[in-house]
Protein backbone atom coordinates (compact mmCIF):
# COMPACT_ATOMS: atom_id res chain seq x y z
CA UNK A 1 -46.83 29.44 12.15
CA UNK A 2 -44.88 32.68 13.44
CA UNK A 3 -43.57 35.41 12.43
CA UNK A 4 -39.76 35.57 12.69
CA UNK A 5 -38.21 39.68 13.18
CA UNK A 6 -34.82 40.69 13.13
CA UNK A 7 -34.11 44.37 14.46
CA UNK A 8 -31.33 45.52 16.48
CA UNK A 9 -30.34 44.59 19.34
CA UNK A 10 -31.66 46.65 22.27
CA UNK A 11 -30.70 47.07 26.27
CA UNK A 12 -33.88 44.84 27.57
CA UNK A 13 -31.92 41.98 24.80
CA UNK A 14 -29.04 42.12 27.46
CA UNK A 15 -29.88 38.66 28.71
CA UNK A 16 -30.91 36.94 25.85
CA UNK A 17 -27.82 38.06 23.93
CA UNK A 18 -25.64 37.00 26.30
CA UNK A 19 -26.91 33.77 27.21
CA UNK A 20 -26.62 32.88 23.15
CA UNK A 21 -23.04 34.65 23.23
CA UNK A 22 -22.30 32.13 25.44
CA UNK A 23 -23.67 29.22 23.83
CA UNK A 24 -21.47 30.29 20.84
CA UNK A 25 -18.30 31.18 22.36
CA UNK A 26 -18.53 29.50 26.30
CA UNK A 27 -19.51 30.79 29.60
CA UNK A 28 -16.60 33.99 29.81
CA UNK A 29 -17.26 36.99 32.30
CA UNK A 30 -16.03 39.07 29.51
CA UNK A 31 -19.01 38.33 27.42
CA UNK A 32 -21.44 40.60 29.32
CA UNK A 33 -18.91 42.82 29.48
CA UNK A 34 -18.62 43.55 25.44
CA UNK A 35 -22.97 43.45 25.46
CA UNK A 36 -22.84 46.46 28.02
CA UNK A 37 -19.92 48.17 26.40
CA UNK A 38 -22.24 47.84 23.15
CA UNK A 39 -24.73 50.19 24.42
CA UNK A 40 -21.56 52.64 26.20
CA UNK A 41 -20.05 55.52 24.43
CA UNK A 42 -17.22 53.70 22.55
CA UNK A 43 -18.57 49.36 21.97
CA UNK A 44 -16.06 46.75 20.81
CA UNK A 45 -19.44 45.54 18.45
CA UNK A 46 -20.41 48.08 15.70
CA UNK A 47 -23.62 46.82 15.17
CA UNK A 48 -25.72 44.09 16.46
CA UNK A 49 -28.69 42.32 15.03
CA UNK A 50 -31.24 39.98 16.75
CA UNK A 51 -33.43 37.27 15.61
CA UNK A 52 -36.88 36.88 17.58
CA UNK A 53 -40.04 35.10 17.16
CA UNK A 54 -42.68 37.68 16.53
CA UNK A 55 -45.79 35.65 17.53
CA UNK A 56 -48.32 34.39 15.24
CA UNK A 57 -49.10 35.88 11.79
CA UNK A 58 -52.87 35.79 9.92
CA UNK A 59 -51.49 34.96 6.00
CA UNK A 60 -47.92 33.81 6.82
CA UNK A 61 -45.87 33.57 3.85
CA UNK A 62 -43.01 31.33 2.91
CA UNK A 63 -39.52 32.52 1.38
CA UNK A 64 -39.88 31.33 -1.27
CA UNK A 65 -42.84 33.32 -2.53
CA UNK A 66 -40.79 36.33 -2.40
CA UNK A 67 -37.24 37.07 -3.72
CA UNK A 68 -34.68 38.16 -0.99
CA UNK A 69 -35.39 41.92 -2.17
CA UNK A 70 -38.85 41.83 -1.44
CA UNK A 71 -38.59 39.38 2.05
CA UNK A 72 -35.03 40.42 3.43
CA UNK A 73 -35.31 44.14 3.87
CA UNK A 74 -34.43 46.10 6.75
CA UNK A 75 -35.61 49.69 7.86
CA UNK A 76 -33.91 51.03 11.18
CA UNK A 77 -36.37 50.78 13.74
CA UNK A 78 -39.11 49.60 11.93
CA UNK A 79 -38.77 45.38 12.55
CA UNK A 80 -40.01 44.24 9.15
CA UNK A 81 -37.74 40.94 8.39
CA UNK A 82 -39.81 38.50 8.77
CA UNK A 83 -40.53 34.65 7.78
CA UNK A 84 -42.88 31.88 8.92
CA UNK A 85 -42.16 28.90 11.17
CA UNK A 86 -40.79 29.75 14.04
CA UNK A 87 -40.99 28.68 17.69
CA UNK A 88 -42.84 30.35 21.03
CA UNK A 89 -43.77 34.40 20.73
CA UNK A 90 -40.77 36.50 22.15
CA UNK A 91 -38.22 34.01 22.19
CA UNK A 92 -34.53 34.97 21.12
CA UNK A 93 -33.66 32.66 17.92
CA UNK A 94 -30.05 34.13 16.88
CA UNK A 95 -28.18 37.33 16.44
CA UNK A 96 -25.16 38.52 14.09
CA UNK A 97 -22.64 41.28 15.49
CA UNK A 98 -20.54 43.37 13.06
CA UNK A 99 -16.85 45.16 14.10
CA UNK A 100 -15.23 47.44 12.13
CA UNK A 101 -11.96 46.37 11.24
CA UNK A 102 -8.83 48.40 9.60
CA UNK A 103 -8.58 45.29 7.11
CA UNK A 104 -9.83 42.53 6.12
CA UNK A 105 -8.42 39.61 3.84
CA UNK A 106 -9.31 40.24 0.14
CA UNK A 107 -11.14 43.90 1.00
CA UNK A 108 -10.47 46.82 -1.31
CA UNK A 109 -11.50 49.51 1.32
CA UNK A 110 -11.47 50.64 4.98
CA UNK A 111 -12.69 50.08 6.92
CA UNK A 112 -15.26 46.86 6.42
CA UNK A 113 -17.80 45.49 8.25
CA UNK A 114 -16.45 42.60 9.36
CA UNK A 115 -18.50 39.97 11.01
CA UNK A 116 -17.51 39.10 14.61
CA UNK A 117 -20.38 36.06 15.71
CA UNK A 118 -23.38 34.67 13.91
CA UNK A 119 -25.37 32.37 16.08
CA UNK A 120 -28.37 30.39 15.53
CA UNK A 121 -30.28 28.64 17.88
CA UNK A 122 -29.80 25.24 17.40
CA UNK A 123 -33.66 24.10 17.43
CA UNK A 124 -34.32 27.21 14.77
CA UNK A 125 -31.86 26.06 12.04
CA UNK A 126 -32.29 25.50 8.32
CA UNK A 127 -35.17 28.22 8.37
CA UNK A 128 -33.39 30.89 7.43
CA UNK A 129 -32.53 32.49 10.79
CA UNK A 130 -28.95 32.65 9.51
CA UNK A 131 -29.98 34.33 6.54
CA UNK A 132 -32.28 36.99 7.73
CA UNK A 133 -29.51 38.08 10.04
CA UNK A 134 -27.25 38.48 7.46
CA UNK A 135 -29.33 40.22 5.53
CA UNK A 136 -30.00 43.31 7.80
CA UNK A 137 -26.26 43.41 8.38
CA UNK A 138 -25.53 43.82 5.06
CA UNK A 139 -28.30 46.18 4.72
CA UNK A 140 -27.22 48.19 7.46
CA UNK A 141 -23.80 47.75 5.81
CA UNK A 142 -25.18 49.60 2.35
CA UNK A 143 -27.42 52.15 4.17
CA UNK A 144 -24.09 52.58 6.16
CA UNK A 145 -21.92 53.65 2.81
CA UNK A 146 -20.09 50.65 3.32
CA UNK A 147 -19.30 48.52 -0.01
CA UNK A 148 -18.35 44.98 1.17
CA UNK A 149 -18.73 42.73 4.09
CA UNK A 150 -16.02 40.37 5.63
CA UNK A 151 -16.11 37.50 7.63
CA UNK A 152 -14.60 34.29 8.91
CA UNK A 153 -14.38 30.98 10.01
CA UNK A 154 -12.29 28.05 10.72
CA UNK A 155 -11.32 26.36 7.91
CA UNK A 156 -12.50 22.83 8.39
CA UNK A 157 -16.15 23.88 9.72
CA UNK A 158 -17.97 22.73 5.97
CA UNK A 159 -21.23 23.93 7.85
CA UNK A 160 -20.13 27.38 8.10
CA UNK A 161 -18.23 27.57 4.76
CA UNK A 162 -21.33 26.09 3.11
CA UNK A 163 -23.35 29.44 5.01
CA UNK A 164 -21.06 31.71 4.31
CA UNK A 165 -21.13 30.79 0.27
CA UNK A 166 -25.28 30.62 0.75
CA UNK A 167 -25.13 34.52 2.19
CA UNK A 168 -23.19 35.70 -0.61
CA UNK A 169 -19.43 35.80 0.65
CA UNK A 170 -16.67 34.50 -1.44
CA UNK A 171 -13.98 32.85 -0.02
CA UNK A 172 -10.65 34.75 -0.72
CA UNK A 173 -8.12 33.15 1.19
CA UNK A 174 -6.96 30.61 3.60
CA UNK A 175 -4.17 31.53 6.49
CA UNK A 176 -2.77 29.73 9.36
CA UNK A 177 -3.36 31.25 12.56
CA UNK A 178 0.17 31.38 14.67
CA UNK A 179 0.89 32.00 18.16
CA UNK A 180 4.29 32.89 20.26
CA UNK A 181 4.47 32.49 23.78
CA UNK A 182 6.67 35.77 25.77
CA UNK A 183 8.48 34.10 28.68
């Protein structure tokens, strides 16, 4: 058993992040781009979160002997999310970056937290990665003043919807994306 953490991201995560940036989104120069703008004076990513395997633990506990209040806290800087069975000590299991948009669909204020990519490493799913990721964002969120999150995804992807509804989001609306070519 091991102990899973989820802190923010942080410059020696460079590599990690962008390797699982571009096992969510595809191989892209730009993607390395937007993880060193994210630690530059003005980042395209608000906030950044990162799932690791913490190593071992002596009494691990399972989520379910705790309610998400107790378990899914996060204190800046201090690492404490944490969960049992996980993989190999070190190794980078997910991460969740946050923008902050203008609008978003169904939000009352401005600007929201809006949640650009959650990934989870395939072989670490269904264990609550997902969750534990979410949680510190919307923690940070809170701490943040902030009083709702936003977020996406396509609209036949049942997996996602079905995560989405499991961290708490409502869905609020449905849109069709258009596009216009300029000849």
């Amino acid at each position: 058993m091991a102990d899973i953490v989820v802190r923010e991201v942080r410059p020696e995560d460079k590599a990690a992040w962008r390797d699982m940036r571009a096992a969510l989104y595809g191989e892209d120069p730009s993607l390395l781009a937007e993880v060193e703008g994210y630690f530059a004076a003005d980042p395209m990513i608000a906030r950044a979160f990162i799932a690791e395997d913490g190593g071992p633990i002596a009494n691990p506990a399972k989520v379910e002997d705790f309610g998400d209040k107790d378990l899914l806290q996060y204190w800046p800087g201090a690492n404490p999310l944490r969960r049992s069975d996980s993989t190999s000590p070190g190794c980078a299991l997910g991460f969740v970056e946050l923008s902050l948009r203008n609008y978003a669909e169904g939000c009352a204020s401005s600007p929201v937290p809006y949640v650009e990519g959650l990934y989870v490493a395939e072989s670490t799913r269904r264990r609550n990665v997902g969750r534990l990721l979410m949680s510190a964002a919307g923690d940070w969120a809170k701490a943040s003043g902030f009083t709702e999150m936003a977020s996406d995804t396509q609209i036949e992807n049942e997996v996602s919807l079905g995560a989405h509804h499991a961290y708490g989001f409502t869905e609020v609306e449905r849109i069709a994306c258009l596009r216009k070519a300029l000849d």
